[in-house]
N, C-alpha and C. Protein backbone atom coordinates (compact mmCIF):
# COMPACT_ATOMS: atom_id res chain seq x y z
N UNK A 1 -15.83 -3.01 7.52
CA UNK A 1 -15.55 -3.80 6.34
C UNK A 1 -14.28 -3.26 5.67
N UNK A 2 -13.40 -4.12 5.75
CA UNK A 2 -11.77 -3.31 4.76
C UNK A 2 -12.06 -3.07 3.18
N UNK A 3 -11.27 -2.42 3.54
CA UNK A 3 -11.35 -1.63 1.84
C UNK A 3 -10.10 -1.48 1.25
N UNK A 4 -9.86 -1.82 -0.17
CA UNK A 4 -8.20 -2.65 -0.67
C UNK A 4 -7.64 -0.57 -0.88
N UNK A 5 -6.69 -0.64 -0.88
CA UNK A 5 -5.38 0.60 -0.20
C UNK A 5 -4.70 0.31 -1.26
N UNK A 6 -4.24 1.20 -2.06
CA UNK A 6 -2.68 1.36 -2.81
C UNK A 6 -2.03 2.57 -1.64
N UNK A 7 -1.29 2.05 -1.22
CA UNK A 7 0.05 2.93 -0.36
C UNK A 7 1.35 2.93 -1.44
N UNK A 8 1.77 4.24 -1.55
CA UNK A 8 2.90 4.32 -1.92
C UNK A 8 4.31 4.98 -1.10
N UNK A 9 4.46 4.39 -1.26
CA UNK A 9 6.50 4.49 -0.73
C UNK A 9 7.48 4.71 -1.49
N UNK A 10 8.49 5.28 -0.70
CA UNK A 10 10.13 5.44 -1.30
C UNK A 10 10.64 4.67 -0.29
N UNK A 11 11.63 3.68 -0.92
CA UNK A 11 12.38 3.04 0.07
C UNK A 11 13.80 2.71 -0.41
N UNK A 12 15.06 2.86 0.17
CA UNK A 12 16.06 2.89 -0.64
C UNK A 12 16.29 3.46 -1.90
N UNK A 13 15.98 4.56 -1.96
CA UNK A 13 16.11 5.76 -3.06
C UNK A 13 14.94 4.79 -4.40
N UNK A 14 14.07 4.33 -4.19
CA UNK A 14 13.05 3.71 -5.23
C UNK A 14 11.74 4.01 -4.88
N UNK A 15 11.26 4.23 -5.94
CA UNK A 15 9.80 4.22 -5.49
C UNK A 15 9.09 2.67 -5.75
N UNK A 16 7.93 2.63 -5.11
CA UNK A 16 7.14 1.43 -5.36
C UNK A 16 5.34 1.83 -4.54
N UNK A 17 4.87 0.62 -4.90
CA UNK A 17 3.04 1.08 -4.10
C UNK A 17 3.06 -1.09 -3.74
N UNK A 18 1.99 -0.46 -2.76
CA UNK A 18 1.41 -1.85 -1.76
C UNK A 18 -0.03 -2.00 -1.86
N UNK A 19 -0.87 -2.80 -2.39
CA UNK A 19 -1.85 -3.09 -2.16
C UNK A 19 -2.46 -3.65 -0.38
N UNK A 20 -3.27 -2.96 0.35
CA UNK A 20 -3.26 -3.12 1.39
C UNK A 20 -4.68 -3.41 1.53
N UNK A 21 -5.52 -4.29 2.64
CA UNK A 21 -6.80 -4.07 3.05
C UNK A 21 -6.77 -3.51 4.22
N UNK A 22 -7.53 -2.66 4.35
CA UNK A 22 -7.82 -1.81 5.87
C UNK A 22 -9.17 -1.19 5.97
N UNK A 23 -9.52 -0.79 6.79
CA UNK A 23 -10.30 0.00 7.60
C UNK A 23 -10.46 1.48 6.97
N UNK A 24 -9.42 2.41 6.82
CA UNK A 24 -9.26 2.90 6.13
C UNK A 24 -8.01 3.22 6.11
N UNK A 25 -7.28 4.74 5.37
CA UNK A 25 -5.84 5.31 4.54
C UNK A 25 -5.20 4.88 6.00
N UNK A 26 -5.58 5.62 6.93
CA UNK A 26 -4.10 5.66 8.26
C UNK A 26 -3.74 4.40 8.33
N UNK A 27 -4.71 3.45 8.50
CA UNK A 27 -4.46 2.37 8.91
C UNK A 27 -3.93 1.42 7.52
N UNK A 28 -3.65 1.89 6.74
CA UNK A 28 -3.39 0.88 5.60
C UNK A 28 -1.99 1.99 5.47
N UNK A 29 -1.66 2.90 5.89
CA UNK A 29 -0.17 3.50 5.82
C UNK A 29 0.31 3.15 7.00
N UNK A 30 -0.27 2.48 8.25
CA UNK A 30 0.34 2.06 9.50
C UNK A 30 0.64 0.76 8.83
N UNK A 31 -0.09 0.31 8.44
CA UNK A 31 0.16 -1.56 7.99
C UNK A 31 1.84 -1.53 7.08
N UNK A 32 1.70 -0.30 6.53
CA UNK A 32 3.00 -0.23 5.27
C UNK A 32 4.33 -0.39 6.28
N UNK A 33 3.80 0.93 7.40
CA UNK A 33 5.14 1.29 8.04
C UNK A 33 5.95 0.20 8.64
N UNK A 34 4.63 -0.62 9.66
CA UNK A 34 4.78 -1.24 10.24
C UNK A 34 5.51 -2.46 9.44
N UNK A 35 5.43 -2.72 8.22
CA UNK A 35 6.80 -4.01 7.78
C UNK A 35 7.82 -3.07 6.81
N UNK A 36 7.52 -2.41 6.86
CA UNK A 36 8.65 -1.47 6.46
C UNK A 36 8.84 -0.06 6.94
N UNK A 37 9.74 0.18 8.12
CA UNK A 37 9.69 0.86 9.06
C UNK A 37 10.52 2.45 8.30
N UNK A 38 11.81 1.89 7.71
CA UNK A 38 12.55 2.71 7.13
C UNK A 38 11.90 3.07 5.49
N UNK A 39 10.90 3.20 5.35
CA UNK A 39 10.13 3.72 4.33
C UNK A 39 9.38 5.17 4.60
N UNK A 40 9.60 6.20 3.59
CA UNK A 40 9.07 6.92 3.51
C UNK A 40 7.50 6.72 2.32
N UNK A 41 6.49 6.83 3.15
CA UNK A 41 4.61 6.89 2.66
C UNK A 41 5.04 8.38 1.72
N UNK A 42 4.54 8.11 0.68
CA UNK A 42 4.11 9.16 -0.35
C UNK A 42 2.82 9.59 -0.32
N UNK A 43 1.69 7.97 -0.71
CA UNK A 43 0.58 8.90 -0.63
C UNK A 43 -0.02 7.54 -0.12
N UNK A 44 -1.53 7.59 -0.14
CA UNK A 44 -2.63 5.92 0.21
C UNK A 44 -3.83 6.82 -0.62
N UNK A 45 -4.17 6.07 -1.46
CA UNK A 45 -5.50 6.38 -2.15
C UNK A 45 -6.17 4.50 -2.10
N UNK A 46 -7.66 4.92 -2.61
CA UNK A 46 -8.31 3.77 -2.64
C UNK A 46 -7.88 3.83 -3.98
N UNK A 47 -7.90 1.92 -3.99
CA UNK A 47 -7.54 1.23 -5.20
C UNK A 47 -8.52 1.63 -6.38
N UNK A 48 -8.25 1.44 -7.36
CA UNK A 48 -9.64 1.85 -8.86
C UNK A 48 -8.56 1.15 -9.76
N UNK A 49 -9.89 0.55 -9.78
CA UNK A 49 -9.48 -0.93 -11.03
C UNK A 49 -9.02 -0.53 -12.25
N UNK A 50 -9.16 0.58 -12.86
CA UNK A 50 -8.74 0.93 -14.39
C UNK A 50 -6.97 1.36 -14.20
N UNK A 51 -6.49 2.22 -13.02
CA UNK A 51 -5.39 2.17 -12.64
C UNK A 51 -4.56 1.23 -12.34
N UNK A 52 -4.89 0.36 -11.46
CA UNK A 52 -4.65 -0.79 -10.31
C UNK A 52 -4.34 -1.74 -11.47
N UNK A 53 -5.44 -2.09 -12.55
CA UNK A 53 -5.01 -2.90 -13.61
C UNK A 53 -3.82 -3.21 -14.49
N UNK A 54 -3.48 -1.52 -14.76
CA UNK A 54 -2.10 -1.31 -15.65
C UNK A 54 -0.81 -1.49 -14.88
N UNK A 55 -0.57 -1.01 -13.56
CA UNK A 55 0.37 -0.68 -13.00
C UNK A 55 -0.05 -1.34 -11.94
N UNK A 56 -0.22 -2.89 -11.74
CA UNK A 56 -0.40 -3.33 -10.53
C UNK A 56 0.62 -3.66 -9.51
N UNK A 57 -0.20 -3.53 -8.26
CA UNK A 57 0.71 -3.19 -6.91
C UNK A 57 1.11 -5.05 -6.02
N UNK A 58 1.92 -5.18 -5.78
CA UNK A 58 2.16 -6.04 -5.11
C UNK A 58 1.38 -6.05 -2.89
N UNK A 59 0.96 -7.10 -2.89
CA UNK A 59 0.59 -7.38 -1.59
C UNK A 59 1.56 -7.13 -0.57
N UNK A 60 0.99 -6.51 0.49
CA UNK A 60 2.11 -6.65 2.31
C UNK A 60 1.71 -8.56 2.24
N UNK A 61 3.26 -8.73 2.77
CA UNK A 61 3.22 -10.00 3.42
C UNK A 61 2.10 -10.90 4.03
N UNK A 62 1.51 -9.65 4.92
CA UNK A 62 0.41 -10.46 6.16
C UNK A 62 -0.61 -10.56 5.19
N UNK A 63 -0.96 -10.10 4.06
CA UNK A 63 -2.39 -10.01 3.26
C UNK A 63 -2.17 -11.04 2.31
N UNK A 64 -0.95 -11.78 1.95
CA UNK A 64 -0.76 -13.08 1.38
C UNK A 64 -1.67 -14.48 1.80
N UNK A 65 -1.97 -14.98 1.52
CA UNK A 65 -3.04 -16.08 1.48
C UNK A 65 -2.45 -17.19 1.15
């Protein structure tokens, strides 16, 4: 059952985070790499809604609906 992923990245001297569904962390920092190859992963924690709420993360492409 996937479980929603904040991945965070540096990409072009910026930081930013990805809301991801996966399996679990590796695989929701493979999902990051994989559309953004030239990104450096900071961290992948599970999402928590009191965080996630204030500072929300934008979706990977493929998890668009």
């Amino acid at each position: 059952m996937p479980v929603q992923f904040t991945v965070g990245l540096k990409l072009k001297g910026k930081t930013d985070h990805i809301a991801v569904d996966a399996e679990d962390a590796l695989i929701a920092a493979l999902k990051v790499k994989t559309e953004h190859p030239e990104a450096i992963i900071t961290y992948v924690r599970q999402q928590n809604r009191r965080g996630d709420t204030r500072h929300p993360s934008h979706r990977l492409s493929e998890d668009r609906h």
